[in-house]
N, C-alpha and C. Protein backbone atom coordinates (compact mmCIF):
# COMPACT_ATOMS: atom_id res chain seq x y z
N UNK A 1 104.62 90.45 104.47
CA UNK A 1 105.54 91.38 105.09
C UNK A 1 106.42 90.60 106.07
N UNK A 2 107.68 91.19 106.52
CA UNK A 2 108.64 90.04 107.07
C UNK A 2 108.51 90.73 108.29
N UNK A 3 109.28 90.36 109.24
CA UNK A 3 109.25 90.93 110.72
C UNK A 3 110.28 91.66 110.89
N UNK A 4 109.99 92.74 112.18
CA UNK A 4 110.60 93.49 112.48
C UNK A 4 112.25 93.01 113.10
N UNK A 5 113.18 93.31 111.70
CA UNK A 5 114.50 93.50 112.36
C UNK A 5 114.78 93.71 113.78
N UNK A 6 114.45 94.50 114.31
CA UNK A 6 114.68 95.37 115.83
C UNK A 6 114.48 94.85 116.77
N UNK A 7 113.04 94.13 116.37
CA UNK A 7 112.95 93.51 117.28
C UNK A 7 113.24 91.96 117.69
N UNK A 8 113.45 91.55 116.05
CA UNK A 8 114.52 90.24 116.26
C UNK A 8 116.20 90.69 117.49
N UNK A 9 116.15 91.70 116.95
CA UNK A 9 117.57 92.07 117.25
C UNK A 9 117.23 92.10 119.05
N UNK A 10 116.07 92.48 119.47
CA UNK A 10 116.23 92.72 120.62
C UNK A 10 116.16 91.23 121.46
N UNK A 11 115.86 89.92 120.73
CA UNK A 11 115.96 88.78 121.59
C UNK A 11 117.25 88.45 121.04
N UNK A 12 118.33 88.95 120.59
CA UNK A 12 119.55 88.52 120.48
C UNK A 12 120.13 89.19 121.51
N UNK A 13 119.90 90.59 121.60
CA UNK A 13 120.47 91.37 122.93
C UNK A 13 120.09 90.03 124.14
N UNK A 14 119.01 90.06 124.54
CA UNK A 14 118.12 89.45 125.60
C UNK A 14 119.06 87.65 125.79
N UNK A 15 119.35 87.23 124.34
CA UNK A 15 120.02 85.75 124.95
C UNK A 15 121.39 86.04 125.26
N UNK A 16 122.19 87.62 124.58
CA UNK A 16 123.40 87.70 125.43
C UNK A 16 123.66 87.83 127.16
N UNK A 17 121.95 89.10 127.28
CA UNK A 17 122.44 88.77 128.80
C UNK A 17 122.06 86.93 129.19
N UNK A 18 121.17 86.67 129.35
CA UNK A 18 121.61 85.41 129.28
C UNK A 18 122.94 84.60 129.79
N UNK A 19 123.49 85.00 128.43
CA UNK A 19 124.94 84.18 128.32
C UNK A 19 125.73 84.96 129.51
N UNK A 20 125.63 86.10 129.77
CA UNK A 20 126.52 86.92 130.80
C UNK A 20 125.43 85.97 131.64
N UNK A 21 124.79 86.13 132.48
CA UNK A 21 124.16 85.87 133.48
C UNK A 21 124.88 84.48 134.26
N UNK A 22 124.68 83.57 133.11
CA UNK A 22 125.25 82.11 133.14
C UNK A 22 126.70 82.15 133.43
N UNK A 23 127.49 82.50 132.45
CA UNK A 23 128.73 82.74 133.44
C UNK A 23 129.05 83.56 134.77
N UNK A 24 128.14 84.18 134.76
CA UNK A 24 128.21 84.88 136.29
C UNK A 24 128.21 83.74 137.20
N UNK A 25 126.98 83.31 136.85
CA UNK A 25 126.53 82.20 137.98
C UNK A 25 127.88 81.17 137.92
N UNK A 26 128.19 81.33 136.74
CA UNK A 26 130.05 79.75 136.84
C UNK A 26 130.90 80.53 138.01
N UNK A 27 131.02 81.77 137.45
CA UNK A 27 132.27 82.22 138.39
C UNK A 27 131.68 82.13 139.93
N UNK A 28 130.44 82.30 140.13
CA UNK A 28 130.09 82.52 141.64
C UNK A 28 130.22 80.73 142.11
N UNK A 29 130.25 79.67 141.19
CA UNK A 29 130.19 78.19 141.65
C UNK A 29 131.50 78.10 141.82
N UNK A 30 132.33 78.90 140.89
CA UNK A 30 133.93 78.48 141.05
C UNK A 30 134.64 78.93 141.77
N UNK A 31 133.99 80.12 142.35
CA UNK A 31 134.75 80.66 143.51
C UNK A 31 134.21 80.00 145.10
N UNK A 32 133.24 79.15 144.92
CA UNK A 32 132.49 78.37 145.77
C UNK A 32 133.17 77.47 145.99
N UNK A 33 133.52 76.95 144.91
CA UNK A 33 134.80 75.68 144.62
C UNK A 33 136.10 75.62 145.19
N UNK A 34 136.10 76.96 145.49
CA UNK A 34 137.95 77.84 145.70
C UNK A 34 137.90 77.46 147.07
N UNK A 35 137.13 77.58 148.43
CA UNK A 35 136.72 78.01 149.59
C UNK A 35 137.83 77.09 150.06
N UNK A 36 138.34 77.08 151.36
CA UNK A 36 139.09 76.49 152.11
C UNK A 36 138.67 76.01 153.07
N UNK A 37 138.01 75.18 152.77
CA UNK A 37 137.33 73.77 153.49
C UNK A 37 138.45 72.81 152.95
N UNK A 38 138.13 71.72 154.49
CA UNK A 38 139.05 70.26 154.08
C UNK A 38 138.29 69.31 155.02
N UNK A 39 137.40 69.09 154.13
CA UNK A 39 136.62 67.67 154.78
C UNK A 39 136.42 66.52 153.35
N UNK A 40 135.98 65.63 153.31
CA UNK A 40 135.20 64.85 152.42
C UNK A 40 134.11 65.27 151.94
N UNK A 41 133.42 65.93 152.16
CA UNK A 41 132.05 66.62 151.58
C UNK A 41 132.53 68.09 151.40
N UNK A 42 133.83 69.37 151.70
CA UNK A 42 134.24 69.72 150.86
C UNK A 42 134.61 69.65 149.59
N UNK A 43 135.24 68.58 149.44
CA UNK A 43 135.97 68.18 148.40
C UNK A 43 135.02 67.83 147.24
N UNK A 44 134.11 67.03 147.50
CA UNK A 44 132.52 66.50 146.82
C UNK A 44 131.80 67.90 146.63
N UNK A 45 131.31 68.85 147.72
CA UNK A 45 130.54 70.06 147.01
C UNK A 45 131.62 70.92 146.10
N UNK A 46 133.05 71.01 146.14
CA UNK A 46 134.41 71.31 144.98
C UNK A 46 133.95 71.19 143.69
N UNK A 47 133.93 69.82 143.46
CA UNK A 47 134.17 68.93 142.81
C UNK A 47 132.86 69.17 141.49
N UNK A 48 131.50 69.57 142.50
CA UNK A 48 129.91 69.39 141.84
C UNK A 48 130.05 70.58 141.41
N UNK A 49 130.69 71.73 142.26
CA UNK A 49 130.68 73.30 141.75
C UNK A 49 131.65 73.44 141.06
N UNK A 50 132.57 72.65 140.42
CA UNK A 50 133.42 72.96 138.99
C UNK A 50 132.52 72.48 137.86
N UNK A 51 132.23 71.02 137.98
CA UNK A 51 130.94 70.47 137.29
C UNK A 51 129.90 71.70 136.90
N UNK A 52 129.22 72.26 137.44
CA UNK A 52 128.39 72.98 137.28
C UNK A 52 128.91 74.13 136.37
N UNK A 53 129.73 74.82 137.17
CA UNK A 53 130.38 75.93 136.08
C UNK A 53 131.16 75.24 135.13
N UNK A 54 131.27 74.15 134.54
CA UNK A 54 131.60 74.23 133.32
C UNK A 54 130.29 73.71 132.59
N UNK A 55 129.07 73.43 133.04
CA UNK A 55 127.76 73.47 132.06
C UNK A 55 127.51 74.52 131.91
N UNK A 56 127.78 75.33 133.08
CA UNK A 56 126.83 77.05 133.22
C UNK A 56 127.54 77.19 132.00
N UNK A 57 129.04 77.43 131.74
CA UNK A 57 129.82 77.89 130.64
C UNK A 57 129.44 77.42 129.26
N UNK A 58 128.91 76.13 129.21
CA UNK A 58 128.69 75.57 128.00
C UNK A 58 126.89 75.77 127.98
N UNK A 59 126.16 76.07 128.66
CA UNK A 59 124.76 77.12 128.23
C UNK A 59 125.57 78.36 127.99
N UNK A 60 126.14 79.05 128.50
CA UNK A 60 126.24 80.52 128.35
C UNK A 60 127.17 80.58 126.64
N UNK A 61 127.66 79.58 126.22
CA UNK A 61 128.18 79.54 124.70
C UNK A 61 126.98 78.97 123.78
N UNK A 62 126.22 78.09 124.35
CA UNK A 62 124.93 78.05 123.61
C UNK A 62 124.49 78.87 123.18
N UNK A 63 124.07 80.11 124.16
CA UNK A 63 122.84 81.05 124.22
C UNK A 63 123.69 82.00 123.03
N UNK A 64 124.92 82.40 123.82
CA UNK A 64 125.77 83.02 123.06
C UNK A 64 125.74 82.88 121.36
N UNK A 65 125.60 81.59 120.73
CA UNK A 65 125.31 81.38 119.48
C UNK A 65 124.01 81.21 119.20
N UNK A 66 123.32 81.22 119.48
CA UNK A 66 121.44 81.18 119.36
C UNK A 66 121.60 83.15 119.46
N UNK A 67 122.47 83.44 120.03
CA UNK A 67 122.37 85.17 119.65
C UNK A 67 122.68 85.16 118.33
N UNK A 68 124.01 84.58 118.32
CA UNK A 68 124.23 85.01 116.85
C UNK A 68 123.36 84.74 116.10
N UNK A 69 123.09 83.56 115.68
CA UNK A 69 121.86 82.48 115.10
C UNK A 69 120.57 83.82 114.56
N UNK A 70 120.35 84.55 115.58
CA UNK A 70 119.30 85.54 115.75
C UNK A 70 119.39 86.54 115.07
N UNK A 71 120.79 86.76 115.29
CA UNK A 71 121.34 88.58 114.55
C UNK A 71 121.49 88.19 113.15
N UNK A 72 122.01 87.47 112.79
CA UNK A 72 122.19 86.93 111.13
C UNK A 72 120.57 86.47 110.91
N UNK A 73 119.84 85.91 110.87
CA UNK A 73 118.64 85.74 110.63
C UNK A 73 117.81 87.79 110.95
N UNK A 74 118.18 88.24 111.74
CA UNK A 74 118.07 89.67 111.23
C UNK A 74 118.03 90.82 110.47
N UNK A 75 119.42 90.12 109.90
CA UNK A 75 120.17 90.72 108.67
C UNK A 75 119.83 89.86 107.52
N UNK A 76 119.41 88.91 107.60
CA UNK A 76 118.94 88.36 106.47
C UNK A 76 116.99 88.98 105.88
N UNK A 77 116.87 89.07 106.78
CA UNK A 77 115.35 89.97 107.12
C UNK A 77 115.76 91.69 106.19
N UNK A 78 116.58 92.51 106.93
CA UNK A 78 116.84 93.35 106.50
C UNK A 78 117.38 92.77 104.82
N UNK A 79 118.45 91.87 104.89
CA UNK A 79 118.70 91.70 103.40
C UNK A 79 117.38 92.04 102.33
N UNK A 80 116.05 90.59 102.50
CA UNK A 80 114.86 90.37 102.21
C UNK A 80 114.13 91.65 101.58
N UNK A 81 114.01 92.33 102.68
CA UNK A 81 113.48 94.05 102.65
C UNK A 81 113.85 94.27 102.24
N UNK A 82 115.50 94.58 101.71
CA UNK A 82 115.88 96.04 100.86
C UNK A 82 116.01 95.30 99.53
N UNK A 83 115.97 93.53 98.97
CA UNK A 83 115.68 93.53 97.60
C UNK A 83 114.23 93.27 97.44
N UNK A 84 113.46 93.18 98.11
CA UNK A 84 111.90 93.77 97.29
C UNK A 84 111.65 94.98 97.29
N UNK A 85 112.26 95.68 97.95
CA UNK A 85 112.41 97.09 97.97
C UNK A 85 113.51 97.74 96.22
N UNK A 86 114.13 97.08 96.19
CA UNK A 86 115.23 97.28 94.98
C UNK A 86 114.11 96.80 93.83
N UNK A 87 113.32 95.37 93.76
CA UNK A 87 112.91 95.21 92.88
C UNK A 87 111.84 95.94 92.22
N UNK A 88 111.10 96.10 93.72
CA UNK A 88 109.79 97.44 93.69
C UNK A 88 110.03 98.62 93.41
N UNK A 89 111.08 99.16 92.84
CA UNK A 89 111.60 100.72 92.56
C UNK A 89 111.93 100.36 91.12
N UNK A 90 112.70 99.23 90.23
CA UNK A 90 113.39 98.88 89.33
C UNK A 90 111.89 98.37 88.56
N UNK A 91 110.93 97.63 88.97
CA UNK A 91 109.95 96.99 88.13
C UNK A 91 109.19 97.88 88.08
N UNK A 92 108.22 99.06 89.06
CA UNK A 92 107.34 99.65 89.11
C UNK A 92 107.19 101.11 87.58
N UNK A 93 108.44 101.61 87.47
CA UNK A 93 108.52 102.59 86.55
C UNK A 93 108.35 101.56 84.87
N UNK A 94 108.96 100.48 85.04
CA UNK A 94 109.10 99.84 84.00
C UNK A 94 107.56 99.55 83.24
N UNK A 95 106.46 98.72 84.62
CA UNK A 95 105.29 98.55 84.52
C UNK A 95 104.83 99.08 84.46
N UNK A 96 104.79 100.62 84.81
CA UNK A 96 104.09 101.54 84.38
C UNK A 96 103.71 101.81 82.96
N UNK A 97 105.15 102.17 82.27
CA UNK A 97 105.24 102.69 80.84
C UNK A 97 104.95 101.17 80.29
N UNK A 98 105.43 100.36 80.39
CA UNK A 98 104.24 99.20 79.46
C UNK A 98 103.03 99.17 79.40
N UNK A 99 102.58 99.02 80.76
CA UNK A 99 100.59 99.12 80.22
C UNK A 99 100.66 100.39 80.00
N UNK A 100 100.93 101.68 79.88
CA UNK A 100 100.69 102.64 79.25
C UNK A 100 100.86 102.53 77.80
N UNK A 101 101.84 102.02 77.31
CA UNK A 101 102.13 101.72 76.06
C UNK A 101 100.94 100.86 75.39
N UNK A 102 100.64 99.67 76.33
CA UNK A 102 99.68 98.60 75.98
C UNK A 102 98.15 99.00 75.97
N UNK A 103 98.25 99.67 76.88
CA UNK A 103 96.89 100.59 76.91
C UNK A 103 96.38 101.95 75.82
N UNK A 104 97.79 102.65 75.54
CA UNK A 104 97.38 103.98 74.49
C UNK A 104 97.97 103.57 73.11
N UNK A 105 98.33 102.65 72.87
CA UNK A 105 98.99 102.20 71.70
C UNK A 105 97.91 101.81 70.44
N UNK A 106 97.86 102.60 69.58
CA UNK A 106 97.18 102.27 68.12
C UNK A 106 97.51 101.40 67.32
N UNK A 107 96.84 100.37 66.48
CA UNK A 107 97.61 99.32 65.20
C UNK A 107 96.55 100.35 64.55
N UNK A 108 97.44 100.13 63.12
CA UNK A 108 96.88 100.72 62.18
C UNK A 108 97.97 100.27 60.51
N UNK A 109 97.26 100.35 59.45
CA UNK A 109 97.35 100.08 58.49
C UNK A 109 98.36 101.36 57.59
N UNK A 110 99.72 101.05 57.20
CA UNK A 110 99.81 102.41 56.42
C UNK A 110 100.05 101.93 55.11
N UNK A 111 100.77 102.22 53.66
CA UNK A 111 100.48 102.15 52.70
C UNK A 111 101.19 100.70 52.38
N UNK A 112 100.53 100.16 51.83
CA UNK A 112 101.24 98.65 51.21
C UNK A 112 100.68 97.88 52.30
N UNK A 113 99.85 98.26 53.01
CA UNK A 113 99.16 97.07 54.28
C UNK A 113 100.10 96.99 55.30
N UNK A 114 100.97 97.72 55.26
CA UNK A 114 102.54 97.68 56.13
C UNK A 114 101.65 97.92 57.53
N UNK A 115 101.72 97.13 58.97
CA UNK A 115 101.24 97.37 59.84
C UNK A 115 102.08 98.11 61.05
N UNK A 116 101.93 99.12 61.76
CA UNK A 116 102.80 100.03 62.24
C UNK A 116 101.34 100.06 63.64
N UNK A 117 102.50 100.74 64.82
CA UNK A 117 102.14 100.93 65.90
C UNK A 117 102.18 102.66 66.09
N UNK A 118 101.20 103.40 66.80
CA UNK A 118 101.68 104.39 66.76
C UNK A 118 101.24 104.61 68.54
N UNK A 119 102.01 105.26 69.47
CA UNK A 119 101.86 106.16 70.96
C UNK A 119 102.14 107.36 70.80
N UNK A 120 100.87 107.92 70.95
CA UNK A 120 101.14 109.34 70.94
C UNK A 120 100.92 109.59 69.63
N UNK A 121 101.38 109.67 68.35
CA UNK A 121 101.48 110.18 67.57
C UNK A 121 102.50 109.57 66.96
N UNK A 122 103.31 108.96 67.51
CA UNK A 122 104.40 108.15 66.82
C UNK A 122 104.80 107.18 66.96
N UNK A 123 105.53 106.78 65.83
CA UNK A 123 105.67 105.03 65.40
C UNK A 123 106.62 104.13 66.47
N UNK A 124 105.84 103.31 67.01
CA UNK A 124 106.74 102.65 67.82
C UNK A 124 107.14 100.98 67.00
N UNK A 125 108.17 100.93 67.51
CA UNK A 125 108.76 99.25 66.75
C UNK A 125 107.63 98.01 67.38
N UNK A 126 107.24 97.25 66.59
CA UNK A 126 106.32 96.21 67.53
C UNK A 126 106.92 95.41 67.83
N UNK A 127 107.95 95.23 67.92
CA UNK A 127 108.72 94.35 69.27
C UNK A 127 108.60 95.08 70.52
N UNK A 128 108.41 96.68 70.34
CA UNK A 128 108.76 97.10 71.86
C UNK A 128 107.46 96.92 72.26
N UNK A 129 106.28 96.94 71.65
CA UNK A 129 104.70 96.53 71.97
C UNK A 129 105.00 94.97 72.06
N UNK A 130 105.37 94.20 71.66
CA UNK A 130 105.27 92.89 71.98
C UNK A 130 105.86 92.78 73.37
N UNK A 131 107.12 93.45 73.50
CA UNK A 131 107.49 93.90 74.53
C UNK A 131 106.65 93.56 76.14
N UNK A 132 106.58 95.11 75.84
CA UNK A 132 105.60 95.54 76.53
C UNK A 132 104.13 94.66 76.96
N UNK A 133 103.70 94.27 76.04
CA UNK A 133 102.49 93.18 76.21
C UNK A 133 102.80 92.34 76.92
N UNK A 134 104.04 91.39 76.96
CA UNK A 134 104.81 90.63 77.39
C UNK A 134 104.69 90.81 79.02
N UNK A 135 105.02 91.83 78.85
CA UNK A 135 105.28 92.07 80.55
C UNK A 135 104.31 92.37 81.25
N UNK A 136 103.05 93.46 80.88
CA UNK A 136 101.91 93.26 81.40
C UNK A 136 100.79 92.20 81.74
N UNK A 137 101.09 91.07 80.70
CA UNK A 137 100.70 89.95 80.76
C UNK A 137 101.11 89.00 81.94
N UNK A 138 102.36 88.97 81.73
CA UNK A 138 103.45 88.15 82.97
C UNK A 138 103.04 89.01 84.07
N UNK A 139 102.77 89.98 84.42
CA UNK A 139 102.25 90.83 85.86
C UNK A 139 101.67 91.82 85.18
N UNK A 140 100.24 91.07 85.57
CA UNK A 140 99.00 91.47 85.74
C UNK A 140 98.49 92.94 86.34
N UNK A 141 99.30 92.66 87.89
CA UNK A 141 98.85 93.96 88.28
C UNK A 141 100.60 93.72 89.38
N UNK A 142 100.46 95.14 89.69
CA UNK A 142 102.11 95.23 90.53
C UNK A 142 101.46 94.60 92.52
N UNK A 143 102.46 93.88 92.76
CA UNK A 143 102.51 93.61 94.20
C UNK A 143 101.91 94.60 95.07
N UNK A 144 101.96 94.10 96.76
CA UNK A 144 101.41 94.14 97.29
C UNK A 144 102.93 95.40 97.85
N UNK A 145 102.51 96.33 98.63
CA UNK A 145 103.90 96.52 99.26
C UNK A 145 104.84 95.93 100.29
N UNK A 146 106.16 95.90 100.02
CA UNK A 146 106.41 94.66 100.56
C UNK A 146 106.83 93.28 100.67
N UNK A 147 105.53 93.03 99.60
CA UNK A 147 105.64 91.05 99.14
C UNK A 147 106.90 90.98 98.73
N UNK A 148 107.06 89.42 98.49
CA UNK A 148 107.90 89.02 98.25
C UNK A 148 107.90 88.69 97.04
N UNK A 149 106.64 89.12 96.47
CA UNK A 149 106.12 88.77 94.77
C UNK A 149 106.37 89.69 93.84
N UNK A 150 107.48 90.85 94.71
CA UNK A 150 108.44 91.83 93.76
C UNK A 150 109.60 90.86 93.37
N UNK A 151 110.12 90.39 94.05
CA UNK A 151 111.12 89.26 93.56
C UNK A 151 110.54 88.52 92.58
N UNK A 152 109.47 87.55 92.63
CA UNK A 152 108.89 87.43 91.26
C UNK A 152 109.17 87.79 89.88
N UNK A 153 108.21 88.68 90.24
CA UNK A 153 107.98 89.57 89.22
C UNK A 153 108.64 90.56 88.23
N UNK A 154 109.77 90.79 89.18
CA UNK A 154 111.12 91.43 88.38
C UNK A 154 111.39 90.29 87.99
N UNK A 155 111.89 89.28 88.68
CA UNK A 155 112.66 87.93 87.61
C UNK A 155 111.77 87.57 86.45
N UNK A 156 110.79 87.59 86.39
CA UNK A 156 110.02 87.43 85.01
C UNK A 156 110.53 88.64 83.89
N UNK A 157 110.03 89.81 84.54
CA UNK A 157 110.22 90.58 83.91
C UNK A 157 111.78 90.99 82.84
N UNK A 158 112.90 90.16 83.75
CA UNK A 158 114.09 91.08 83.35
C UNK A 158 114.79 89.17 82.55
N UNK A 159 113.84 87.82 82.92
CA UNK A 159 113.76 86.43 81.90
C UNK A 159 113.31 87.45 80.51
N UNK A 160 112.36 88.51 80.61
CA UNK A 160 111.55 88.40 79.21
C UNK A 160 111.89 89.41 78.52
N UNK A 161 113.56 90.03 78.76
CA UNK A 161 114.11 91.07 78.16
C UNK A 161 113.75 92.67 78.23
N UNK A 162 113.77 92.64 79.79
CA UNK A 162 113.66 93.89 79.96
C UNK A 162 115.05 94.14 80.59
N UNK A 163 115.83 95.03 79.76
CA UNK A 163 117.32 95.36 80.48
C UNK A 163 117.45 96.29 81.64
N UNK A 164 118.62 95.65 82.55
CA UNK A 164 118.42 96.15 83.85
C UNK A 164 117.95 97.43 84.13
């Protein structure tokens, strides 16, 4: 199972303040910087408090992209989820009616030794039992909810000619 979107999302909120915070702190060095002092050690604490606010500025664009960094790795999460979710809705009906097929399906002999399949009562083509076998074989049993072994397992399934 993958992790909670939301709460990825909420340490992307958390490194924006951050990034606000950090420039706060530039503007409060740069307006420190501004003061109207005129000594030699004015000029030197000036000088360290422009210095500073332009690192504060260059953490606060860091953090700023380690947000982003965060929110796209979010959405890639959400991506994740909604195709094992797509695959787990698209494979599950499919796997069903195969081992049903594979499971209630008769061989039997009709005239001329001609060998025929019958479900239910009627003749099915044995390609669609080969089919079918095919795919129950290739997945065994259906995923976990969730996994990522719906991705799998549909790609096998739809390699071994099962149309979308």
């Amino acid at each position: 199972m993958y992790g909670n979107s939301e709460q990825i999302r909420s340490r992307a909120l958390e490194l924006r303040g951050i990034a606000t915070d950090l420039r706060d702190q530039a503007a409060v060095m740069l307006s420190a910087a501004d003061a109207d002092w005129v000594s030699t050690a004015a000029a030197k604490y000036a000088e360290e408090a422009r210095q500073k606010a332009v690192q504060l500025r260059a953490l606060a664009d860091g953090a700023d992209d380690a947000a982003q960094a965060v929110d796209d790795h979010a959405a890639a999460v959400d991506a994740m989820k909604a195709a094992i979710e797509d695959a787990a809705n698209w494979l599950t009906d499919r796997w069903n009616a195969a081992s049903n097929l594979v499971n209630n399906t008769v061989e039997s002999l009709k005239e001329g030794a001609v060998r025929v399949f019958e479900f239910l009562g009627r003749e099915v083509p044995p390609s669609l039992v080969a089919q079918a076998k095919n795919l129950v074989t290739g997945v065994p049993r259906l995923p976990e909810q969730g996994s990522v072994e719906w991705l799998d397992a549909a790609a096998h399934t739809k390699r071994n000619g099962w149309a979308e």
